[in-house]
C-alpha atoms as a PDB file:
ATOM      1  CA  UNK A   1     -58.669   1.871 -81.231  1.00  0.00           C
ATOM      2  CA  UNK A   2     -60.720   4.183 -79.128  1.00  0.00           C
ATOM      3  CA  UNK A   3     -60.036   6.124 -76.594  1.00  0.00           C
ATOM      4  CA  UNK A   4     -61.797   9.004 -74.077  1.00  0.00           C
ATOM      5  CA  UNK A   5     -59.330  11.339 -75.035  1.00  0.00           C
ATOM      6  CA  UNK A   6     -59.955  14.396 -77.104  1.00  0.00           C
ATOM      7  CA  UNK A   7     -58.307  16.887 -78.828  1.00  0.00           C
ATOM      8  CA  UNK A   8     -59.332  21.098 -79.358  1.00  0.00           C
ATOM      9  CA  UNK A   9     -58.574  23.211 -81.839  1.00  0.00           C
ATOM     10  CA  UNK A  10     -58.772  26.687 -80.674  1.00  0.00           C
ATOM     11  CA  UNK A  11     -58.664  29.658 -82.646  1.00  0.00           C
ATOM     12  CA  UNK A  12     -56.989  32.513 -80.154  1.00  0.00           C
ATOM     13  CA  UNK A  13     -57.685  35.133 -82.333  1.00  0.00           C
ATOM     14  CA  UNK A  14     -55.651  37.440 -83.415  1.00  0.00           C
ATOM     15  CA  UNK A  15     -53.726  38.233 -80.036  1.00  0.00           C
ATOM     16  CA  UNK A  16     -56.018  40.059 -77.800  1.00  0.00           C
ATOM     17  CA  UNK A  17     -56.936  37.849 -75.428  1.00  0.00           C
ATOM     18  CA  UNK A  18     -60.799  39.233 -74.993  1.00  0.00           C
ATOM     19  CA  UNK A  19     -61.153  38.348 -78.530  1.00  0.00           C
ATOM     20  CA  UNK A  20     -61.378  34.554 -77.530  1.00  0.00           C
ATOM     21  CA  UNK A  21     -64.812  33.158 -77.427  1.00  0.00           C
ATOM     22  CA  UNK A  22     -66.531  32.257 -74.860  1.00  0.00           C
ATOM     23  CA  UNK A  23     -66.328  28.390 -76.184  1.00  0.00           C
ATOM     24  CA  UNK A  24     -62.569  28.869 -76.872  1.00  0.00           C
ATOM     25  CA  UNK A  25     -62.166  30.016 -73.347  1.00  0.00           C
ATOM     26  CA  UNK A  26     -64.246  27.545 -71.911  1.00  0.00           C
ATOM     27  CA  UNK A  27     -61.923  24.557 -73.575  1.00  0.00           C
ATOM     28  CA  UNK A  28     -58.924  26.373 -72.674  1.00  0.00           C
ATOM     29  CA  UNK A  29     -60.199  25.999 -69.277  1.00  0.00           C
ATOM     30  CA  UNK A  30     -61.463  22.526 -69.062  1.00  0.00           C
ATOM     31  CA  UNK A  31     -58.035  21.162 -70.469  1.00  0.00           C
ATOM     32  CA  UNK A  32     -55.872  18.393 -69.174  1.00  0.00           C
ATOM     33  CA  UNK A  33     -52.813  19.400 -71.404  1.00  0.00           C
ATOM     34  CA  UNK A  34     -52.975  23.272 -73.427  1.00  0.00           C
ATOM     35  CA  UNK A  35     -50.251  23.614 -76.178  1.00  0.00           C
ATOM     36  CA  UNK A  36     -49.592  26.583 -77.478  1.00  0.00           C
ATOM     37  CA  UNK A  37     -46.754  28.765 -79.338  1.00  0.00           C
ATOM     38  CA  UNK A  38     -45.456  31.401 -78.004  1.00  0.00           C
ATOM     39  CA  UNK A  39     -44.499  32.612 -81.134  1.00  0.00           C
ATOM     40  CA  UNK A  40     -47.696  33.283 -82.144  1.00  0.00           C
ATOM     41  CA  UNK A  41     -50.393  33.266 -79.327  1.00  0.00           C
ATOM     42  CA  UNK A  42     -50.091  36.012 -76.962  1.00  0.00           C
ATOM     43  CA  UNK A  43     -49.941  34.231 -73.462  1.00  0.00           C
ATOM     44  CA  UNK A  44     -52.632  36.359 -71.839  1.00  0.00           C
ATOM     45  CA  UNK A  45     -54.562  33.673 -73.156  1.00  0.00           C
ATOM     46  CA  UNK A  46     -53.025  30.866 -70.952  1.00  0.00           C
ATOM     47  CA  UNK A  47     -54.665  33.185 -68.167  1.00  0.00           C
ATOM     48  CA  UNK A  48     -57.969  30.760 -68.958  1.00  0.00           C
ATOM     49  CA  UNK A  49     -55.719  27.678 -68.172  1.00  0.00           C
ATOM     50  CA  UNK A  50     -56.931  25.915 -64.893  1.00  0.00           C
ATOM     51  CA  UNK A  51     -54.709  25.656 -62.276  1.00  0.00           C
ATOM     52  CA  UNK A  52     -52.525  22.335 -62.301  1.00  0.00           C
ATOM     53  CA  UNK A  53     -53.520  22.021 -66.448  1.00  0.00           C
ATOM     54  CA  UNK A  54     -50.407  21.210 -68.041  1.00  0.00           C
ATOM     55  CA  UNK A  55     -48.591  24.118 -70.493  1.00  0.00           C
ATOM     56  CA  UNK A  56     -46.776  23.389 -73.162  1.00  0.00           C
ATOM     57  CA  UNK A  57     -44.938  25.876 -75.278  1.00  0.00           C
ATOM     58  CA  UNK A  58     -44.888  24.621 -78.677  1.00  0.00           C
ATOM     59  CA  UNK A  59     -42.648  26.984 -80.315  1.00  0.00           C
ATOM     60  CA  UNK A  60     -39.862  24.792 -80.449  1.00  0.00           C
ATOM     61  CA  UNK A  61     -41.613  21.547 -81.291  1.00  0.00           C
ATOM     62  CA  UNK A  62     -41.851  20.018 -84.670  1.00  0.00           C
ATOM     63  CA  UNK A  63     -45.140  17.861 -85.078  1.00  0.00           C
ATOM     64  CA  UNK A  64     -43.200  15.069 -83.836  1.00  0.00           C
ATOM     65  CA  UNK A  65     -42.434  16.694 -80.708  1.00  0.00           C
ATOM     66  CA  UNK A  66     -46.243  17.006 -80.284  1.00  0.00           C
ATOM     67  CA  UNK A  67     -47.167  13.626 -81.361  1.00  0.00           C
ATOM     68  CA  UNK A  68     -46.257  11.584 -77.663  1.00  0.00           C
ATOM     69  CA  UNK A  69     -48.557  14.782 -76.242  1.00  0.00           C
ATOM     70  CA  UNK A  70     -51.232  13.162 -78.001  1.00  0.00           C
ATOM     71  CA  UNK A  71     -50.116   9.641 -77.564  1.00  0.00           C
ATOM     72  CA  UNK A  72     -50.606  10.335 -73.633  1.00  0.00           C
ATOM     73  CA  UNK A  73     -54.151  12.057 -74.376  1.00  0.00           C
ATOM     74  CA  UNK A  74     -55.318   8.713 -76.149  1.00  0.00           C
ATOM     75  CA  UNK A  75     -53.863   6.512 -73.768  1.00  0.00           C
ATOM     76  CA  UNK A  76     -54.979   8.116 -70.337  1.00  0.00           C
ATOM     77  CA  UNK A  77     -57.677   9.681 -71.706  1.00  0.00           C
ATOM     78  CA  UNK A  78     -57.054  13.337 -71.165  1.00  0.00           C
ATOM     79  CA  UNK A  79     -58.652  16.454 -73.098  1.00  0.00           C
ATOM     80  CA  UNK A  80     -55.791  18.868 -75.240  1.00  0.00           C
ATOM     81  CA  UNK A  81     -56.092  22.314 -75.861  1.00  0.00           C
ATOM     82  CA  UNK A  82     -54.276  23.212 -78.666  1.00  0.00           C
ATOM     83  CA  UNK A  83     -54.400  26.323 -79.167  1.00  0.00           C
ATOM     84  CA  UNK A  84     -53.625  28.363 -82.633  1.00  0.00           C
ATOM     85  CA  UNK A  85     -52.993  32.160 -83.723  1.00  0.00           C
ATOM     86  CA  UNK A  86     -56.779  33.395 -85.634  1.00  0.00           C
ATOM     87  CA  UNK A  87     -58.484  30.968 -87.391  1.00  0.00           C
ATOM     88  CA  UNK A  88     -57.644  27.275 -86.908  1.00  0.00           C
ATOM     89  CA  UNK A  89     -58.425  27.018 -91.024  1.00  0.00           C
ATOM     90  CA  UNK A  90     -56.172  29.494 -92.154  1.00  0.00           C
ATOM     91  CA  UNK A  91     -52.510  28.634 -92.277  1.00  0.00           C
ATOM     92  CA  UNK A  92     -52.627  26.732 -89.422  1.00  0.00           C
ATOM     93  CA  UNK A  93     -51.131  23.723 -90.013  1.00  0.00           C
ATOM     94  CA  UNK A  94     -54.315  22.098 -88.776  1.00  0.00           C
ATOM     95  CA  UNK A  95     -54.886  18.968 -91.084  1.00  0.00           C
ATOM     96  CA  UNK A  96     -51.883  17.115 -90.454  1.00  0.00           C
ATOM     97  CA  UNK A  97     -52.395  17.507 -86.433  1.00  0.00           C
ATOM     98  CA  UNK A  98     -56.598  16.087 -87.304  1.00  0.00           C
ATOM     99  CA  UNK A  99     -54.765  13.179 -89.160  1.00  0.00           C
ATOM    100  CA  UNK A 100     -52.497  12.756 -86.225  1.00  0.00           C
ATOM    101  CA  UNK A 101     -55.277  12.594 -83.732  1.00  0.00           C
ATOM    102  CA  UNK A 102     -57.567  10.599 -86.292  1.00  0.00           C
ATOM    103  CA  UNK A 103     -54.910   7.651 -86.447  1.00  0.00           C
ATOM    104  CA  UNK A 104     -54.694   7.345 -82.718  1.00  0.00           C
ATOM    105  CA  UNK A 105     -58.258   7.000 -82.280  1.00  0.00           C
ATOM    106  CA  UNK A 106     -58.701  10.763 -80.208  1.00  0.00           C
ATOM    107  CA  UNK A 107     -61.874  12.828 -80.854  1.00  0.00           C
ATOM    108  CA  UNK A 108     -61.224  16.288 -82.233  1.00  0.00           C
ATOM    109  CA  UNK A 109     -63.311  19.367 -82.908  1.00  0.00           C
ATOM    110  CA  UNK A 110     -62.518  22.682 -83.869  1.00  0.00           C
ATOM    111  CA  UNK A 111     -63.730  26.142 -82.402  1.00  0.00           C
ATOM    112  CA  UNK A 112     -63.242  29.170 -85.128  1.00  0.00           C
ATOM    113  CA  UNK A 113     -61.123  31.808 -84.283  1.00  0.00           C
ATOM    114  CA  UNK A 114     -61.462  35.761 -85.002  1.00  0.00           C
ATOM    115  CA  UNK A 115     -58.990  35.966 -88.168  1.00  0.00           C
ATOM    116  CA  UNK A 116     -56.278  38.791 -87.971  1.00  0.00           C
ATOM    117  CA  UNK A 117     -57.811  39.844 -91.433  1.00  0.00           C
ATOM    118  CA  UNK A 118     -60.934  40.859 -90.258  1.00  0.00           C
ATOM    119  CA  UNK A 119     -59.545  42.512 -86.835  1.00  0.00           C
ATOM    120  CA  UNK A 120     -57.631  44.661 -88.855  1.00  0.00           C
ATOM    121  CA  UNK A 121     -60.781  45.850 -91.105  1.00  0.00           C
ATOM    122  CA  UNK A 122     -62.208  46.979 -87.831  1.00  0.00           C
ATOM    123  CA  UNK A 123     -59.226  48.595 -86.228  1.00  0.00           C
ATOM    124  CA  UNK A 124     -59.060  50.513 -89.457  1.00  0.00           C
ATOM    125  CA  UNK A 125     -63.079  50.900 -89.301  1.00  0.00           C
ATOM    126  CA  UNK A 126     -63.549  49.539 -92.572  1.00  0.00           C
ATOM    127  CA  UNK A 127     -66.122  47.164 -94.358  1.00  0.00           C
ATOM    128  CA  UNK A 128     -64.431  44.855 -96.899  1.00  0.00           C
ATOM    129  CA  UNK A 129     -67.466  44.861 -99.004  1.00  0.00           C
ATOM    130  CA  UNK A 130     -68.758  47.380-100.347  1.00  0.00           C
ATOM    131  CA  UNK A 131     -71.486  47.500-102.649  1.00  0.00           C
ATOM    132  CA  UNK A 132     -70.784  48.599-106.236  1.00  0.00           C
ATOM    133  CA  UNK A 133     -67.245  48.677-105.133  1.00  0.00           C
ATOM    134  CA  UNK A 134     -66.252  45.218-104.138  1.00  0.00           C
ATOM    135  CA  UNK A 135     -68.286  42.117-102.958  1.00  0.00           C
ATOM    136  CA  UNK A 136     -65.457  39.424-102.649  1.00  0.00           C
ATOM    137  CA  UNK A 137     -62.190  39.439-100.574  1.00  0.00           C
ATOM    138  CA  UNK A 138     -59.459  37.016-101.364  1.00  0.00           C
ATOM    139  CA  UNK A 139     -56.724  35.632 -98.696  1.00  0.00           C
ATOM    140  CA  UNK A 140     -53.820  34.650 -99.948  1.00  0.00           C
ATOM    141  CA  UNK A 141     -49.597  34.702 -99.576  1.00  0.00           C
ATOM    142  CA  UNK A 142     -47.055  35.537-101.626  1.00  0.00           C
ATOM    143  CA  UNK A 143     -45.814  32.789-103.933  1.00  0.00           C
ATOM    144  CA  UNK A 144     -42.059  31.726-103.287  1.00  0.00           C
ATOM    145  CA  UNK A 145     -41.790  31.102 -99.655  1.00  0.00           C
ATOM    146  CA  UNK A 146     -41.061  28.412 -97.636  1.00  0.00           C
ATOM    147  CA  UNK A 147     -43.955  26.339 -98.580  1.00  0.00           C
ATOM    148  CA  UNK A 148     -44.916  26.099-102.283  1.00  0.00           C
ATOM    149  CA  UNK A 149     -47.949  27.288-104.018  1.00  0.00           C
ATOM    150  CA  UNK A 150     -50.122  25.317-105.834  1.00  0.00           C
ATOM    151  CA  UNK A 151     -49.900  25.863-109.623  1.00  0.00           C
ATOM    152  CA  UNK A 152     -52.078  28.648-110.573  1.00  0.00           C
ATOM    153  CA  UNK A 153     -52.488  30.544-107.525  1.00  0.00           C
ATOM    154  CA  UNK A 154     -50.484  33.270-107.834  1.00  0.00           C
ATOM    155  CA  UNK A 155     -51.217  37.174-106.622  1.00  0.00           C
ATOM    156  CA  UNK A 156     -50.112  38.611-110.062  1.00  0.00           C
ATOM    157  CA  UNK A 157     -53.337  36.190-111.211  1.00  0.00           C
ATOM    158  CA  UNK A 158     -55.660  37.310-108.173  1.00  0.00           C
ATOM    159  CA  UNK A 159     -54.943  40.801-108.067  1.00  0.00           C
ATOM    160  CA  UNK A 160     -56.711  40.885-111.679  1.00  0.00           C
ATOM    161  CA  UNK A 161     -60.191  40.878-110.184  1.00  0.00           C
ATOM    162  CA  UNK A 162     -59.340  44.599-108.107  1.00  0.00           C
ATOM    163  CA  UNK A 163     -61.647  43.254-105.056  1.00  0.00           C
ATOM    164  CA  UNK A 164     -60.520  43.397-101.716  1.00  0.00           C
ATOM    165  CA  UNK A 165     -57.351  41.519-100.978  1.00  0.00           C
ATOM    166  CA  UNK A 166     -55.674  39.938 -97.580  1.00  0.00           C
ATOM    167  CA  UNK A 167     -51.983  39.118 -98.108  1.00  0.00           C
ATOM    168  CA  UNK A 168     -50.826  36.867 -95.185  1.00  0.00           C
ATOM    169  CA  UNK A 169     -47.128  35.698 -94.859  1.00  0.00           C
ATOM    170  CA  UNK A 170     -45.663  38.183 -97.533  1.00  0.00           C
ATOM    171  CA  UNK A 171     -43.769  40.949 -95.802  1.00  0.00           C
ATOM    172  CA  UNK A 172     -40.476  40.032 -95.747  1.00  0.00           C
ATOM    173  CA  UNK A 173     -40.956  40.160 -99.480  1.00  0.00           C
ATOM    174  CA  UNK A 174     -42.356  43.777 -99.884  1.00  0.00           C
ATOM    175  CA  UNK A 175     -40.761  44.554-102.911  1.00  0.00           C
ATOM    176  CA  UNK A 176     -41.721  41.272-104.951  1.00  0.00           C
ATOM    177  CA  UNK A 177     -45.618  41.952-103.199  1.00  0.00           C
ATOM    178  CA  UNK A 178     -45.821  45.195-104.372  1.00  0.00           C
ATOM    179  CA  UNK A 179     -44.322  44.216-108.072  1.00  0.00           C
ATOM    180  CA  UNK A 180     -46.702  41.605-108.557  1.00  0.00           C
ATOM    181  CA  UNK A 181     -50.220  43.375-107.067  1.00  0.00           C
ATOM    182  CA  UNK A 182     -49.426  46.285-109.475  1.00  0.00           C
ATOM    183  CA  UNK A 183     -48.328  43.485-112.442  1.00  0.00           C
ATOM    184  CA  UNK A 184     -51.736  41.994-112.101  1.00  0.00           C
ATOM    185  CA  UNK A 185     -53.775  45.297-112.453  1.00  0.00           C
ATOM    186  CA  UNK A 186     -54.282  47.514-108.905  1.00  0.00           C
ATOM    187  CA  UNK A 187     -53.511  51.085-109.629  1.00  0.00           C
ATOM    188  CA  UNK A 188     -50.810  52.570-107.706  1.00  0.00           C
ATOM    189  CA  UNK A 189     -52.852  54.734-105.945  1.00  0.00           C
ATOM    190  CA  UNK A 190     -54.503  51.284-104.625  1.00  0.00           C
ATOM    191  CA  UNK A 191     -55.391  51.737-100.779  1.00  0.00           C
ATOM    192  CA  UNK A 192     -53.166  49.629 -98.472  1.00  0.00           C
ATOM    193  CA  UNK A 193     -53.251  49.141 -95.125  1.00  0.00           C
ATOM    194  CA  UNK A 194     -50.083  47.620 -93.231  1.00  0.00           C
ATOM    195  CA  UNK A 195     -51.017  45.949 -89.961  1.00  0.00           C
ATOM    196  CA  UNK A 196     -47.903  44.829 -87.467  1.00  0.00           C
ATOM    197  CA  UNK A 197     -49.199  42.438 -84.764  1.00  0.00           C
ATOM    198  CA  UNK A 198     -53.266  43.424 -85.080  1.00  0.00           C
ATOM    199  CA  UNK A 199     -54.459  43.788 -81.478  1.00  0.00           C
ATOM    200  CA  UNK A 200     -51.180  43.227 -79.397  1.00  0.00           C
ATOM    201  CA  UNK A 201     -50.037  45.891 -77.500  1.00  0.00           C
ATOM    202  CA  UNK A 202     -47.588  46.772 -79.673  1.00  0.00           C
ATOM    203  CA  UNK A 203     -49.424  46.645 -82.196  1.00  0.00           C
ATOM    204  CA  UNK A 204     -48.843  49.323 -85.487  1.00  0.00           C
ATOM    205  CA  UNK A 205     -51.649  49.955 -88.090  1.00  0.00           C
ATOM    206  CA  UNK A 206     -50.423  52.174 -91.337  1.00  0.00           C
ATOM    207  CA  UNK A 207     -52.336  53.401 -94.077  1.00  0.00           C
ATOM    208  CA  UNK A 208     -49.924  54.067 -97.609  1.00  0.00           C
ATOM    209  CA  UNK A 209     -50.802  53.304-101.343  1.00  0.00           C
ATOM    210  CA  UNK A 210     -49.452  50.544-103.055  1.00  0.00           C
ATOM    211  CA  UNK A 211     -46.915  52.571-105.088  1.00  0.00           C
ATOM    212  CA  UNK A 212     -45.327  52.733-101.607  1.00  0.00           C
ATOM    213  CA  UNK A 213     -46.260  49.368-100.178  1.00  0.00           C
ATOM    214  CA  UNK A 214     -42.363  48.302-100.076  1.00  0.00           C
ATOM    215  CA  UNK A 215     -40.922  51.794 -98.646  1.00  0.00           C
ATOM    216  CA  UNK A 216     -43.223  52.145 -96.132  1.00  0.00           C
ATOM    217  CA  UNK A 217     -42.783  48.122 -94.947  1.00  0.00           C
ATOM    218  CA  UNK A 218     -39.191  48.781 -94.871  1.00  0.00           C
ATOM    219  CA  UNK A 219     -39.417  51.994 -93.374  1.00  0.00           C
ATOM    220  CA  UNK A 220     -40.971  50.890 -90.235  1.00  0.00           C
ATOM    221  CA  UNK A 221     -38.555  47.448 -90.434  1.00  0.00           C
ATOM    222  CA  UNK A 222     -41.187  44.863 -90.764  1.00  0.00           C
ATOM    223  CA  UNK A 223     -40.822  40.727 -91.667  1.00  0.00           C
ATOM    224  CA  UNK A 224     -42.935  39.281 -90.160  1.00  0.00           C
ATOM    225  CA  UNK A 225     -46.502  38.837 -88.249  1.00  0.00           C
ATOM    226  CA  UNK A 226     -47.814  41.194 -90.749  1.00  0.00           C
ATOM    227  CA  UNK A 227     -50.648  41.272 -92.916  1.00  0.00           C
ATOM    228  CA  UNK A 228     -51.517  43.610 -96.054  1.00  0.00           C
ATOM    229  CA  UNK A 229     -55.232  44.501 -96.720  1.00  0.00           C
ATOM    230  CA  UNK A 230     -55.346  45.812-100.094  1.00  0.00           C
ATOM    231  CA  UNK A 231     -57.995  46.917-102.692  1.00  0.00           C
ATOM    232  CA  UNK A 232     -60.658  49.938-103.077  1.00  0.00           C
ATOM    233  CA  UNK A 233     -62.880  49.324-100.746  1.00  0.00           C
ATOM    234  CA  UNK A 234     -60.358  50.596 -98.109  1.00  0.00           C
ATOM    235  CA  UNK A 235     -61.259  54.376 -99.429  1.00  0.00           C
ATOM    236  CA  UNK A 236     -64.597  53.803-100.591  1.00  0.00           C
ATOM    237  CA  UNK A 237     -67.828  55.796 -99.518  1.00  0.00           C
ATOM    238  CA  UNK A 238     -71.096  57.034-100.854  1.00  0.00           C
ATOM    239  CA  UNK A 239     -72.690  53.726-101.767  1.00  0.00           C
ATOM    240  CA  UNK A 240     -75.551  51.961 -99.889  1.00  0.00           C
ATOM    241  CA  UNK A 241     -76.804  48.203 -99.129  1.00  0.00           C
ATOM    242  CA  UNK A 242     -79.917  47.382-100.293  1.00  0.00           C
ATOM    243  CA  UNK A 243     -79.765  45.738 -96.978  1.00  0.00           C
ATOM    244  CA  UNK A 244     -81.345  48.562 -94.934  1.00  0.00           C
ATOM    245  CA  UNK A 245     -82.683  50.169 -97.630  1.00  0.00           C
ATOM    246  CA  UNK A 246     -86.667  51.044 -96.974  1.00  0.00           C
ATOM    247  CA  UNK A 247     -87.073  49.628-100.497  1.00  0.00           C
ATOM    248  CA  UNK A 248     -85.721  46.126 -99.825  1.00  0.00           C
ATOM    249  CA  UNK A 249     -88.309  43.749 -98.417  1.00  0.00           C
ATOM    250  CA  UNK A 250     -87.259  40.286 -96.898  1.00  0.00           C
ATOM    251  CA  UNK A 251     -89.299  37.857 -95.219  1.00  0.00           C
ATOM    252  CA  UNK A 252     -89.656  40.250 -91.855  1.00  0.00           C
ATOM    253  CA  UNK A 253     -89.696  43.242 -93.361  1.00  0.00           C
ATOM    254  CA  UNK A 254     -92.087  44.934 -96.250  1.00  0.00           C
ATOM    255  CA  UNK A 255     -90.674  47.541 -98.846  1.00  0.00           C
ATOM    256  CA  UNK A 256     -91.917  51.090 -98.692  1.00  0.00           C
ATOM    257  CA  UNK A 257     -93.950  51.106-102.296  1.00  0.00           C
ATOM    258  CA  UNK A 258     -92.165  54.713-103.264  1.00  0.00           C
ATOM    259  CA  UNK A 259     -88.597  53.583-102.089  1.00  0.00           C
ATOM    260  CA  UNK A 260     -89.042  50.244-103.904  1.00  0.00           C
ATOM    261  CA  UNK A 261     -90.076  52.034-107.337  1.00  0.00           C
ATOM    262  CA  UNK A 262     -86.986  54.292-107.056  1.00  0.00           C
ATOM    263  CA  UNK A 263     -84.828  51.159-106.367  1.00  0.00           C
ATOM    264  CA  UNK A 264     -86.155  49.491-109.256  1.00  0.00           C
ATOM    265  CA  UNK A 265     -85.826  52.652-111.713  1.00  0.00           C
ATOM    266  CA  UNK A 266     -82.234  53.138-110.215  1.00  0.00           C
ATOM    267  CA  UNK A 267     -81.021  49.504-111.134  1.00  0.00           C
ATOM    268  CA  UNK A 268     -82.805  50.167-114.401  1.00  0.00           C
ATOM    269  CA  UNK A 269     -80.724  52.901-115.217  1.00  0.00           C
ATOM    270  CA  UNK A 270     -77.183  50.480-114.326  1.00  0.00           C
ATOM    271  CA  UNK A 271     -75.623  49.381-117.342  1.00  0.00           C
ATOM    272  CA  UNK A 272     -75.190  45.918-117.577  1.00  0.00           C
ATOM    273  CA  UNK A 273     -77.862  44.539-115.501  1.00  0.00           C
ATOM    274  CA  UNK A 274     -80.015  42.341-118.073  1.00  0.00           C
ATOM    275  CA  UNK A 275     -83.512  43.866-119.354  1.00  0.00           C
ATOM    276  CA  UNK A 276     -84.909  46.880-117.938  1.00  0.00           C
ATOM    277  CA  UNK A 277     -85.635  46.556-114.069  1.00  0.00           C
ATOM    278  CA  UNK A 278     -83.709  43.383-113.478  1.00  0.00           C
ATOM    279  CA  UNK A 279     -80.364  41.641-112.450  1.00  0.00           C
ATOM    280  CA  UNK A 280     -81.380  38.786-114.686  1.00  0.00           C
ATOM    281  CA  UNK A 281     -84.576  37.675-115.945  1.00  0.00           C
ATOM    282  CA  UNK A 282     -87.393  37.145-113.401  1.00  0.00           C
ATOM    283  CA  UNK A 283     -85.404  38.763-111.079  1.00  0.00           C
ATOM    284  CA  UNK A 284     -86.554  41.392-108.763  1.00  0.00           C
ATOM    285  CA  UNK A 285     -83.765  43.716-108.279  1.00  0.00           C
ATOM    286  CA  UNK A 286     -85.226  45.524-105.151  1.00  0.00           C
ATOM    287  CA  UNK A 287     -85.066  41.733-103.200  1.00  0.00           C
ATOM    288  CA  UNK A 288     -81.228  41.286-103.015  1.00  0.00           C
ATOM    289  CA  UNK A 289     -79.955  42.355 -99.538  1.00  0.00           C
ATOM    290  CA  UNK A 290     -76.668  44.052-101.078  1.00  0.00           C
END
């Protein structure tokens, strides 16, 4: 079966409705049909709806309830907005929707959205990477919800590496979060940040430690459409990218000869790093960006 009929998936961000992107608010506008949840998306966003586009509120709706939306699309050929909180990959309940739309013969794509993880590094003003400190972040939820977790990913497993850490979907279960994130290694003294409804209006941003992750969750009465960043990079300072660096050279740039002999002495003197001067051998420590 084919069919002129096509399906978006559009990441709205985290609820702001300027932090759309310009192709996200260029589908929204071009849209036969935009579905959306209340629930989640902040309807300033339906404000890039054409007039006489059709609005659904999907807040209510099971997937079946959205199926004979799509049915319609593939049979009268008409182009769906459908649009989802952050990032369309994350939690979204995406892949059985691309099925869906795959087995009635409708084209789909999907536009990225700004993910409520990274909106709340940058209300916060914070990098999530910092060199020396931390160079991965890990998103994950809670075990023990409504949807299982897959055997072996667990935060009491994660939280063993002490990077950076998003916890999605997890505070209405403060108490078990906190248990398990100091269980798997993070200090108490851990840097948290507790972000209520990132970039709404009413939204609220708090900074605690971990060893009062649960008091300060309950404190300000919070369940749901909150996320946890946790890990040291949230307090960290007085390290430097090679990135900038007048030492690092890159195809555009060349490295000053005296700031590229201190970088290489410096990563000499790390413990750790392989033979004397390199990350590994035949490496050239001053040409890695971070």
């Amino acid at each position: 079966m084919t069919t002129t009929g096509k399906v978006w998936f559009v990441g709205a961000g985290p609820g702001a409705a300027d932090l759309l992107t310009l192709r996200a608010a260029r589908v929204i506008a071009e849209a036969d049909v935009v579905i959306w949840a209340a629930s989640l998306v902040h309807a300033d966003v339906l404000a890039h709806a054409r007039p006489g586009a059709e609005i659904v509120d999907s807040s209510q709706l099971p997937i079946e309830g959205v199926r004979p939306l799509y049915e319609r699309a593939a049979v009268e050929g008409l182009i769906v907005a459908r649009i989802h909180s952050g990032d369309p990959a994350l939690w979204g309940a995406v892949q059985e929707q691309l099925d869906l739309c795959h087995a009635l013969g409708l084209a789909v794509e999907v536009v990225p959205g700004v993910s409520s993880f990274t909106a709340v590094a940058a209300l916060v003003g914070r990098e999530l990477t910092i060199p020396e400190v931390a160079q991965s972040v890990i998103l994950t939820r809670l075990e023990g919800g409504k949807t299982p977790m897959p055997p072996g990913e667990r935060v009491r497993e994660f939280a063993r590496h002490g990077t950076t850490m998003a916890l999605f979907l997890s505070a209405a279960r403060s108490g078990q979060a906190q248990a398990e994130l100091l269980a798997g290694g993070y200090p108490p003294e851990t840097p948290v940040v507790v972000a209520y409804q990132a970039t709404w209006p009413d939204e609220l941003v708090v900074r605690c430690v971990l060893g009062e992750l649960e008091a300060t969750v309950k404190a300000h009465k919070l369940w749901k459409h909150t996320l946890f960043l946790v890990g040291p990079a949230l307090a960290a300072a007085g390290t430097r990218s090679h990135l900038y660096h007048p030492g690092h050279f890159h195809t555009h740039r060349r490295a000053e000869p005296a700031a590229r002999a201190a970088l290489r002495r410096a990563r000499a003197d790390q413990p750790g790093t392989g033979r004397p001067g390199t990350g590994r051998p035949g490496a050239d420590p001053a040409g890695d960006g971070r």
